[in-house]
Every structure is written in C-alpha cells, then in structure tokens.
PDB file of N, CA and C in Angstrom:
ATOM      1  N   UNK A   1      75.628 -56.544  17.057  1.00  0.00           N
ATOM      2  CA  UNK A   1      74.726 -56.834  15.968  1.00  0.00           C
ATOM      3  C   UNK A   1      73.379 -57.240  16.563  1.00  0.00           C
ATOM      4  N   UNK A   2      72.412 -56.516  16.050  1.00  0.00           N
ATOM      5  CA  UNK A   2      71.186 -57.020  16.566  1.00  0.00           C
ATOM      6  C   UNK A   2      70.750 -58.774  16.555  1.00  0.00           C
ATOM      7  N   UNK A   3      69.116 -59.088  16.306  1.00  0.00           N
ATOM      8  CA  UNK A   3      69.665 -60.375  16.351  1.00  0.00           C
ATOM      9  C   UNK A   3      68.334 -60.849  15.363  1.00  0.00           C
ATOM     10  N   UNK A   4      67.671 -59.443  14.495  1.00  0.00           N
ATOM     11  CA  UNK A   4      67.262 -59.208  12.824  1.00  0.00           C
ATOM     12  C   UNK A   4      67.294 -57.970  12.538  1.00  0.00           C
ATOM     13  N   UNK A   5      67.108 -58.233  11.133  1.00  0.00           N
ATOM     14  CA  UNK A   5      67.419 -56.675  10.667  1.00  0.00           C
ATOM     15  C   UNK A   5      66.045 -55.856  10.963  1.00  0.00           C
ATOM     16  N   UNK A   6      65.853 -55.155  11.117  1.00  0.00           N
ATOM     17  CA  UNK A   6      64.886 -54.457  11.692  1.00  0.00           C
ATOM     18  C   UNK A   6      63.885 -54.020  10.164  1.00  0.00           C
ATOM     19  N   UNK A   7      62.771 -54.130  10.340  1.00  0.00           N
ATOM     20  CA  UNK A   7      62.051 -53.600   9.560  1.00  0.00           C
ATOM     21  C   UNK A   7      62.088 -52.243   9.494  1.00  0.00           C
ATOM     22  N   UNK A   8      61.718 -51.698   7.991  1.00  0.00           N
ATOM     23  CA  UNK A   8      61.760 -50.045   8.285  1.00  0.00           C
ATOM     24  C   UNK A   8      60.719 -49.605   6.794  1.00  0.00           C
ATOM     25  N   UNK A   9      59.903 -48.275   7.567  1.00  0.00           N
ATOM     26  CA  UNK A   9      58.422 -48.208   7.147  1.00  0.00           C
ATOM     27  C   UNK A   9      58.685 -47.419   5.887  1.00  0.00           C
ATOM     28  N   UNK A  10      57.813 -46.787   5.041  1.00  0.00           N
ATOM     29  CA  UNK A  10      58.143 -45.744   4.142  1.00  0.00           C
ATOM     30  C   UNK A  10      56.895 -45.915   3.331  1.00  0.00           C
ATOM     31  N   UNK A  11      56.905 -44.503   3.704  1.00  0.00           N
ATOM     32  CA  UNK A  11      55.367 -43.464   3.303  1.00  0.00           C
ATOM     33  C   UNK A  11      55.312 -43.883   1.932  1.00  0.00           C
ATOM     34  N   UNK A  12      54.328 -43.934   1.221  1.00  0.00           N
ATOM     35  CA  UNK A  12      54.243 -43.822  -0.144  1.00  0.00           C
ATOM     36  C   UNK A  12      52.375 -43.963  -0.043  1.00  0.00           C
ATOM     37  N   UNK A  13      51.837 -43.440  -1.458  1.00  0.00           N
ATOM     38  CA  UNK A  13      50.664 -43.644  -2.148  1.00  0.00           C
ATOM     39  C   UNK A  13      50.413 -44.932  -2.233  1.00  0.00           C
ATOM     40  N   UNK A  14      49.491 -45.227  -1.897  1.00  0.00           N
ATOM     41  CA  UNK A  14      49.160 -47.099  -2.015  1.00  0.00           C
ATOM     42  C   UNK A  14      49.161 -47.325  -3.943  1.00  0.00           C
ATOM     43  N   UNK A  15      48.534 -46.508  -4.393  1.00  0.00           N
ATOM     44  CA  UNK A  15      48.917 -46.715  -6.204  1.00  0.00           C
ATOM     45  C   UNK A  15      50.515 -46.609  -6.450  1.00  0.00           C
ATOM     46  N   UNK A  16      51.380 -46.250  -6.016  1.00  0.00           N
ATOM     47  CA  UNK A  16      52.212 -46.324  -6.439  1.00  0.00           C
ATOM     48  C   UNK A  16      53.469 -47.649  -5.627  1.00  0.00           C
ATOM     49  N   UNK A  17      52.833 -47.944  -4.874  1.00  0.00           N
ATOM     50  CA  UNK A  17      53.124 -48.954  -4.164  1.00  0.00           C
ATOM     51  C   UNK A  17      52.950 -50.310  -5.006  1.00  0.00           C
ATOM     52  N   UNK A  18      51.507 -50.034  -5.061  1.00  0.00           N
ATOM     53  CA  UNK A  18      50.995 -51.161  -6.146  1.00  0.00           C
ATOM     54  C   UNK A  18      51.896 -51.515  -7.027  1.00  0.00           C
ATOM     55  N   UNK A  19      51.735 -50.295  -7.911  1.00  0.00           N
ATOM     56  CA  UNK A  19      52.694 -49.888  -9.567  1.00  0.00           C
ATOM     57  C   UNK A  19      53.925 -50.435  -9.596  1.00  0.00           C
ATOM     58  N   UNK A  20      54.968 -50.021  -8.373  1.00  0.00           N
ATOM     59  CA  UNK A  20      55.972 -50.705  -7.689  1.00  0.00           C
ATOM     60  C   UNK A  20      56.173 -51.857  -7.611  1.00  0.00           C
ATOM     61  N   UNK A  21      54.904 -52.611  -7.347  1.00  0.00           N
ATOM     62  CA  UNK A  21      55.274 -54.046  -6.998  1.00  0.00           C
ATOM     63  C   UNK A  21      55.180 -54.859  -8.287  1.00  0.00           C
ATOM     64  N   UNK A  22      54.169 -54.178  -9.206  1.00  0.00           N
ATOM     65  CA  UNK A  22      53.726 -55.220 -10.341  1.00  0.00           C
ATOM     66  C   UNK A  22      55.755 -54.938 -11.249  1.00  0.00           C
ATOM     67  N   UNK A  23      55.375 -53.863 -11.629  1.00  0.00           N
ATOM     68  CA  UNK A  23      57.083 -53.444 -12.046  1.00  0.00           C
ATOM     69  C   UNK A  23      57.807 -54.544 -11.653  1.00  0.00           C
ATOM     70  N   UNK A  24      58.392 -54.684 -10.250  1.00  0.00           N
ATOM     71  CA  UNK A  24      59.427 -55.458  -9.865  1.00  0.00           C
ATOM     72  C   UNK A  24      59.133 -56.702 -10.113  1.00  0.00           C
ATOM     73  N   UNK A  25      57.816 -57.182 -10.215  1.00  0.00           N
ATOM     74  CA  UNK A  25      57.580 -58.647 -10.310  1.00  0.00           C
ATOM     75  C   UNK A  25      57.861 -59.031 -11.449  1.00  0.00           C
ATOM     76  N   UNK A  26      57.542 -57.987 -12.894  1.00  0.00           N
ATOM     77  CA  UNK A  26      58.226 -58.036 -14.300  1.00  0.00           C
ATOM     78  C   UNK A  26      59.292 -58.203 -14.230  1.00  0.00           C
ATOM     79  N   UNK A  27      59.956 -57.562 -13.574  1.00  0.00           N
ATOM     80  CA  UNK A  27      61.384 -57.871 -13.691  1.00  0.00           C
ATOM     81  C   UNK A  27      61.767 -58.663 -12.862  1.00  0.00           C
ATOM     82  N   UNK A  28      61.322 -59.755 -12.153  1.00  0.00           N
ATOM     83  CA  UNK A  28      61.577 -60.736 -11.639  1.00  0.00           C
ATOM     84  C   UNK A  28      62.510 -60.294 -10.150  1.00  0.00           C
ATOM     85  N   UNK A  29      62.512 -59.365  -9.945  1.00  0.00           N
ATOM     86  CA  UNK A  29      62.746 -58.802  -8.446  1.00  0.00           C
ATOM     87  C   UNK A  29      62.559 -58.795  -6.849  1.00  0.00           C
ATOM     88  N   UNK A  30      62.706 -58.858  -6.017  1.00  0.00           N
ATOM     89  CA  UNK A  30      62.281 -58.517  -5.086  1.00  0.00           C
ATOM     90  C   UNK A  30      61.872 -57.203  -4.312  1.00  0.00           C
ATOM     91  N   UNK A  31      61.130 -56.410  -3.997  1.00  0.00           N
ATOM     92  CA  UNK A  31      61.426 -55.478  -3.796  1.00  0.00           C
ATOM     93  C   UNK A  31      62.105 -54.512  -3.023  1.00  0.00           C
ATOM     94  N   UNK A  32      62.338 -55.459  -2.072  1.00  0.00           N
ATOM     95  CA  UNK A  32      63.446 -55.181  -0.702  1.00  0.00           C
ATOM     96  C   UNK A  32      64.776 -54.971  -1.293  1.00  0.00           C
ATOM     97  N   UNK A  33      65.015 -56.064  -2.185  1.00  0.00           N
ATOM     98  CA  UNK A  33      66.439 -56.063  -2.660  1.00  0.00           C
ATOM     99  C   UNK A  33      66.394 -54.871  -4.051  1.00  0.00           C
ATOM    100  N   UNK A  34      65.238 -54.463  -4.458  1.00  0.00           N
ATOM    101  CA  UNK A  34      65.575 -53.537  -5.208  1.00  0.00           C
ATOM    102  C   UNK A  34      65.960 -52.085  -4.637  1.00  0.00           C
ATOM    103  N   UNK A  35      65.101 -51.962  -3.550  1.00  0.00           N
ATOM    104  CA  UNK A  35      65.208 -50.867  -2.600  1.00  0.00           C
ATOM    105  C   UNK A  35      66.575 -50.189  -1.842  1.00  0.00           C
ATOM    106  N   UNK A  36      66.914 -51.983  -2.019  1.00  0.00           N
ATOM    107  CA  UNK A  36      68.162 -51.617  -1.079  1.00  0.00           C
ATOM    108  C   UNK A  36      69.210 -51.493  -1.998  1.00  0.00           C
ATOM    109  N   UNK A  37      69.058 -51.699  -3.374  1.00  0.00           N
ATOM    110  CA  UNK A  37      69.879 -51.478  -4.421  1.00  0.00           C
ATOM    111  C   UNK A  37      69.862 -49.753  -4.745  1.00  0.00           C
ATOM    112  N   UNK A  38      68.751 -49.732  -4.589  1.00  0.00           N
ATOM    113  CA  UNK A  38      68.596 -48.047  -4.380  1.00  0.00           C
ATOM    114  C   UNK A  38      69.535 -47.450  -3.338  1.00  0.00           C
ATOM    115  N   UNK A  39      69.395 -47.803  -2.134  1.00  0.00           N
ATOM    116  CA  UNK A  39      69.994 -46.633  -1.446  1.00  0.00           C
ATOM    117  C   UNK A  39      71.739 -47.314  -0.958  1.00  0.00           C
ATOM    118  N   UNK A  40      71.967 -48.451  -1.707  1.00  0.00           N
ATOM    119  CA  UNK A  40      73.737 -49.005  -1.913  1.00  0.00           C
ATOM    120  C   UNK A  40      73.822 -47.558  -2.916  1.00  0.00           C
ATOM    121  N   UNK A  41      73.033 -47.473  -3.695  1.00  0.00           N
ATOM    122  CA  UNK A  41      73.831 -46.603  -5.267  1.00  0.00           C
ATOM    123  C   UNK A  41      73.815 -44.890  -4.340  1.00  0.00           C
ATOM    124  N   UNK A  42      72.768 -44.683  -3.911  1.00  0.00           N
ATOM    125  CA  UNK A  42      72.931 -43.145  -2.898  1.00  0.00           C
ATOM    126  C   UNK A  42      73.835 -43.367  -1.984  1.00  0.00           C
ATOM    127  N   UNK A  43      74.460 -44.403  -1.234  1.00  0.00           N
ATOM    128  CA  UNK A  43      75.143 -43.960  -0.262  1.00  0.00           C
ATOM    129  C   UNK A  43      76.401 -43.781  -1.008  1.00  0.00           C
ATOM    130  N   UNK A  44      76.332 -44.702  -1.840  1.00  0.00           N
ATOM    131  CA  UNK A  44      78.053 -44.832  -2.820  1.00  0.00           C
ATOM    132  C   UNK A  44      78.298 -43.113  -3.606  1.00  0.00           C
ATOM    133  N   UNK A  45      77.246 -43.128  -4.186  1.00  0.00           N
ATOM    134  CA  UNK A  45      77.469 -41.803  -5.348  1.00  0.00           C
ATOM    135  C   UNK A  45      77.574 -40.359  -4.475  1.00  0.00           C
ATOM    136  N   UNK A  46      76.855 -40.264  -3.013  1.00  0.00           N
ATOM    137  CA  UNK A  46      76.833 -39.092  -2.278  1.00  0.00           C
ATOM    138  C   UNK A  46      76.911 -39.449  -1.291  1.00  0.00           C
ATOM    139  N   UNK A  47      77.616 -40.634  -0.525  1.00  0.00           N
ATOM    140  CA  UNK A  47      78.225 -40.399   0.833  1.00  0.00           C
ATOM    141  C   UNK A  47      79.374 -40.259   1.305  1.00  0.00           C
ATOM    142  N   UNK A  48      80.038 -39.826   2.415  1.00  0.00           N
ATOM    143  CA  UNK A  48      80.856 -39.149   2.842  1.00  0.00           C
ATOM    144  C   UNK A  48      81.809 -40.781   3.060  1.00  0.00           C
ATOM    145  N   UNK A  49      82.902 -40.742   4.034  1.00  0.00           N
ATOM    146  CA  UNK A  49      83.443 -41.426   4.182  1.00  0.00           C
ATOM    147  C   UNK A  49      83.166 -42.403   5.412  1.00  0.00           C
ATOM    148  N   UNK A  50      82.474 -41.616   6.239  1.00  0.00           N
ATOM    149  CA  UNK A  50      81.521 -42.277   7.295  1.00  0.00           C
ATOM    150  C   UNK A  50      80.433 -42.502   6.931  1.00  0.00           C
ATOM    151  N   UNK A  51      80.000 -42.319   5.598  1.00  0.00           N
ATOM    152  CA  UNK A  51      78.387 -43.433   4.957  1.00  0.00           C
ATOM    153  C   UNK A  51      78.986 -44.399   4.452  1.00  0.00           C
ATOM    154  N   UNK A  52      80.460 -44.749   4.091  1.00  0.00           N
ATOM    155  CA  UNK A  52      80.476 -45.655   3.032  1.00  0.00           C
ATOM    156  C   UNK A  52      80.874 -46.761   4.646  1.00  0.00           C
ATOM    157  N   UNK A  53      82.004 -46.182   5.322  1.00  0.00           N
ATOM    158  CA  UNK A  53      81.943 -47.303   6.078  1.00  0.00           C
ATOM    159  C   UNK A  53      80.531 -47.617   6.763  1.00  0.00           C
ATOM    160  N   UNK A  54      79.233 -47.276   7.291  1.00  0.00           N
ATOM    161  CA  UNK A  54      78.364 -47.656   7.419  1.00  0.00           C
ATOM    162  C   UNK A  54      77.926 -48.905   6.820  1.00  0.00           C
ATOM    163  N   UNK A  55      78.044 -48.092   5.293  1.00  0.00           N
ATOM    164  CA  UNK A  55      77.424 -49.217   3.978  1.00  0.00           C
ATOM    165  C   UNK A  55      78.098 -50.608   4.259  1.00  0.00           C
ATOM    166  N   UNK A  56      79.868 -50.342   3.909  1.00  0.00           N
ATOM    167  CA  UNK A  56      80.401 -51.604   4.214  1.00  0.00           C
ATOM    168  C   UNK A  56      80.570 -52.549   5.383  1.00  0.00           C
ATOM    169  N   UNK A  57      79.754 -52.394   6.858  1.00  0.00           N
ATOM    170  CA  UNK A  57      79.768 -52.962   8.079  1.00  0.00           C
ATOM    171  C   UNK A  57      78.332 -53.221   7.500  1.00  0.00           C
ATOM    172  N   UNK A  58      77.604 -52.701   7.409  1.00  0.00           N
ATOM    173  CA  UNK A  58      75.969 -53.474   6.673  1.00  0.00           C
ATOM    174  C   UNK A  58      75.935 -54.223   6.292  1.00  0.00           C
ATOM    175  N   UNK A  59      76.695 -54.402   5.277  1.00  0.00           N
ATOM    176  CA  UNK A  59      76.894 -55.161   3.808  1.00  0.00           C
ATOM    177  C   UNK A  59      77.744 -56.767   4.470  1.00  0.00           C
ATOM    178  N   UNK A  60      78.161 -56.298   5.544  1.00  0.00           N
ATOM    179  CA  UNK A  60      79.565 -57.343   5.931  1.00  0.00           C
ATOM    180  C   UNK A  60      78.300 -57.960   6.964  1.00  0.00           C
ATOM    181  N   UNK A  61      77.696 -57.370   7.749  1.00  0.00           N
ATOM    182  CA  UNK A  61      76.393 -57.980   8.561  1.00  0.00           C
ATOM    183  C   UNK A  61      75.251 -58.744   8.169  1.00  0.00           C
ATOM    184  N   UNK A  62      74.905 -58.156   6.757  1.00  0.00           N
ATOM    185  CA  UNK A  62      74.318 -58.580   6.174  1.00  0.00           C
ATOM    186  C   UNK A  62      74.705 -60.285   5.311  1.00  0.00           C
ATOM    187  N   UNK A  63      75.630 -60.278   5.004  1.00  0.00           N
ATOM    188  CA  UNK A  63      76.703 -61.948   4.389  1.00  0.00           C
ATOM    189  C   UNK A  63      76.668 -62.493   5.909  1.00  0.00           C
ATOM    190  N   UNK A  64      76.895 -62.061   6.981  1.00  0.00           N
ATOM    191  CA  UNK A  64      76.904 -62.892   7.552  1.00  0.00           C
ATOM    192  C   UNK A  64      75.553 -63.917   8.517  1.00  0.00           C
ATOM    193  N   UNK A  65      74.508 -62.585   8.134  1.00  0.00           N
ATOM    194  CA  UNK A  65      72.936 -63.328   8.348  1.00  0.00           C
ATOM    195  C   UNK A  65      72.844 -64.108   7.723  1.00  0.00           C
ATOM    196  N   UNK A  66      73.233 -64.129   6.652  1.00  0.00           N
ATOM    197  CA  UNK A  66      72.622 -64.944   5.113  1.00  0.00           C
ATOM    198  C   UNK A  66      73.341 -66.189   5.110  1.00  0.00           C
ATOM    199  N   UNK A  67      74.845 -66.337   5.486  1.00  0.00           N
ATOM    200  CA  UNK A  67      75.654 -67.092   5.851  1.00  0.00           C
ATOM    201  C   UNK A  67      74.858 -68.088   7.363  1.00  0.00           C
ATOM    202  N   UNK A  68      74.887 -67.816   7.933  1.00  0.00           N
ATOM    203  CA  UNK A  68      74.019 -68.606   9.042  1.00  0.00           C
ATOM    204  C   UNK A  68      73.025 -69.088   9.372  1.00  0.00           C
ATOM    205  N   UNK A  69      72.409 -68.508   7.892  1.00  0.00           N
ATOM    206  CA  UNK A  69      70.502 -69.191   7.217  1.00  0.00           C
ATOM    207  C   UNK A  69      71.236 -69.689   6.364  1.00  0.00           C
ATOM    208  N   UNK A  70      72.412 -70.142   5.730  1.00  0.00           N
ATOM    209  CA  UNK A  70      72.076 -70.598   4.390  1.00  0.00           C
ATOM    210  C   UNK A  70      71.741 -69.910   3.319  1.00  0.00           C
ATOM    211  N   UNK A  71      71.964 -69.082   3.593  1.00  0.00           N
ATOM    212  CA  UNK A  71      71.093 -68.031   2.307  1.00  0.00           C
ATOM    213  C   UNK A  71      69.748 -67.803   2.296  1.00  0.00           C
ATOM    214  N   UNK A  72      69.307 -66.619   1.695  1.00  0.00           N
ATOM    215  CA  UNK A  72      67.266 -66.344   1.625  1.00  0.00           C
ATOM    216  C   UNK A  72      67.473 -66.988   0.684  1.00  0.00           C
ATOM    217  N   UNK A  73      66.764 -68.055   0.804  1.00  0.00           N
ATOM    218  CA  UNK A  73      65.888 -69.160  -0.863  1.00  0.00           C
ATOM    219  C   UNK A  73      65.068 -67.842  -1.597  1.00  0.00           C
ATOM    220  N   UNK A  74      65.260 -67.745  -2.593  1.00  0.00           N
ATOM    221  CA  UNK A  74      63.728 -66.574  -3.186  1.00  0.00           C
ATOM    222  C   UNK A  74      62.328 -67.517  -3.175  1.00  0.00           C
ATOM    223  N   UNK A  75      61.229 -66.785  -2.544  1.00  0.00           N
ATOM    224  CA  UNK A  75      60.308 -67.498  -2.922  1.00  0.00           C
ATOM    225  C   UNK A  75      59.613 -68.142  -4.363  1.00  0.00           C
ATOM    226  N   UNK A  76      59.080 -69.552  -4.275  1.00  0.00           N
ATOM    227  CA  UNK A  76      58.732 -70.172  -5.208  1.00  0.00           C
ATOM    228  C   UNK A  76      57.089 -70.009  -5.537  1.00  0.00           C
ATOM    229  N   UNK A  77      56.612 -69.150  -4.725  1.00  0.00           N
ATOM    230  CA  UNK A  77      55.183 -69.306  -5.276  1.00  0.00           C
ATOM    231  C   UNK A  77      54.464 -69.739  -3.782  1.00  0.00           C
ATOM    232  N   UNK A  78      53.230 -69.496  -3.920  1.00  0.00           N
ATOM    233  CA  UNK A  78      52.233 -70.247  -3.248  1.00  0.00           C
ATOM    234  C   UNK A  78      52.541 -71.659  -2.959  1.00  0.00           C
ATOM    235  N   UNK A  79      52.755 -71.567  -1.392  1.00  0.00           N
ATOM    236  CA  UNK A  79      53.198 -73.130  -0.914  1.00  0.00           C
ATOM    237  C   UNK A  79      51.548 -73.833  -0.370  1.00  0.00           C
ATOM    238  N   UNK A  80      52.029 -74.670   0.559  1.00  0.00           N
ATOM    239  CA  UNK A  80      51.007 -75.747   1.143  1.00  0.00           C
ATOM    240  C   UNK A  80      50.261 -74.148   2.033  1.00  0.00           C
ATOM    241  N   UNK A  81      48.867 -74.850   2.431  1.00  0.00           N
ATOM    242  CA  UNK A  81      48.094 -73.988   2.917  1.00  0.00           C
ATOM    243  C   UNK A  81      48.215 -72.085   2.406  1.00  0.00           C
ATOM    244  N   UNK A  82      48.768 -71.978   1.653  1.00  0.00           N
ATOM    245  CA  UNK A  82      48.118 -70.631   1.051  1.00  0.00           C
ATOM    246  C   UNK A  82      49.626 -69.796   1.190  1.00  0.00           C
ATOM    247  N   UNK A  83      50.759 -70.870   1.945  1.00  0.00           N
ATOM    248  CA  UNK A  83      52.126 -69.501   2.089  1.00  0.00           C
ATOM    249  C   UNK A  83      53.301 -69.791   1.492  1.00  0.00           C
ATOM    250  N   UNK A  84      53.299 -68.526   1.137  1.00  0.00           N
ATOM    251  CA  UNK A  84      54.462 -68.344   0.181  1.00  0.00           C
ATOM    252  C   UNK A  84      55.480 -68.944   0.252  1.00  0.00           C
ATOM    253  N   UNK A  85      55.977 -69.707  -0.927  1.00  0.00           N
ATOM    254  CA  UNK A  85      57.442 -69.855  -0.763  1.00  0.00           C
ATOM    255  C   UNK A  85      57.381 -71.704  -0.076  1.00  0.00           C
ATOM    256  N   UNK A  86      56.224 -72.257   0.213  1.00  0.00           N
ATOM    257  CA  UNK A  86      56.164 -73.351   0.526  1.00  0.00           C
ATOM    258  C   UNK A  86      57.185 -73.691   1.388  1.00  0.00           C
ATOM    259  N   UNK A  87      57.647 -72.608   2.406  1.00  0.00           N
ATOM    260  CA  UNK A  87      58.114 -73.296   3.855  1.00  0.00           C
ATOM    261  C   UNK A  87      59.246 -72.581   3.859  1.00  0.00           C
TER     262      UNK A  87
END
C-alpha cells in the first residue's frame, strides 16, 4: 500500500469544471467523493471480475486510511488565516 492515495489529473473545460463544482456544492457534496461515486457505479455495472476485485481491495484500502486518520472531517468553511476547514 502506498503511503497516500495518489492524486489523479483529468482534462476537462475550465466552464465545466466550474459548473461542476457550483452543482456539487448545491448538493452539499464533495467532489472527489462524487467522482469516485462515479467510477464505484462503472466499475460495478461494466467490470469484469478482475475490476471488481480491484474495486474491493480499494475500497478495503481506502477504510483503512480513514481508519488511521480518524476519518476525513468534511470541511467547515473558511478557518483561521484564510484555510479551509479551520485545521
């Protein structure tokens, strides 16, 4: 297991990026976690049997980051000096 999850880039139109973000913020979202809600539902609906175990060693890697932070707090807003989530 690495030792974070690796960032990963993706092309898009900066307007629709935008559009994207205001959207998810309506719906009180994140957009990472919507994203990744996206491609849980593609690997499930059209992957093979070696995507799903992928998915489920992810998914099992993933509880256990979150497990050893405590969980991601969602951010609360504009903290002290200007950053998010106030710490």
């Amino acid at each position: 297991m690495a030792d974070h999850t690796p960032a990963v880039h993706v092309r898009m139109p900066r307007p629709m990026w935008e559009a994207y973000s205001r959207v998810c913020k309506r719906l009180g979202v994140e957009r990472a976690e919507d994203l990744l809600g996206h491609v849980r539902r593609q690997i499930e609906q059209h992957g093979d049997d070696a995507d799903r175990a992928d998915l489920a060693a992810a998914e099992q890697e993933l509880a256990q980051r979150r497990a050893r932070k405590g969980g991601r707090p969602r951010k609360a807003g504009p903290g002290p000096a200007g950053t998010a989530g106030g710490g």
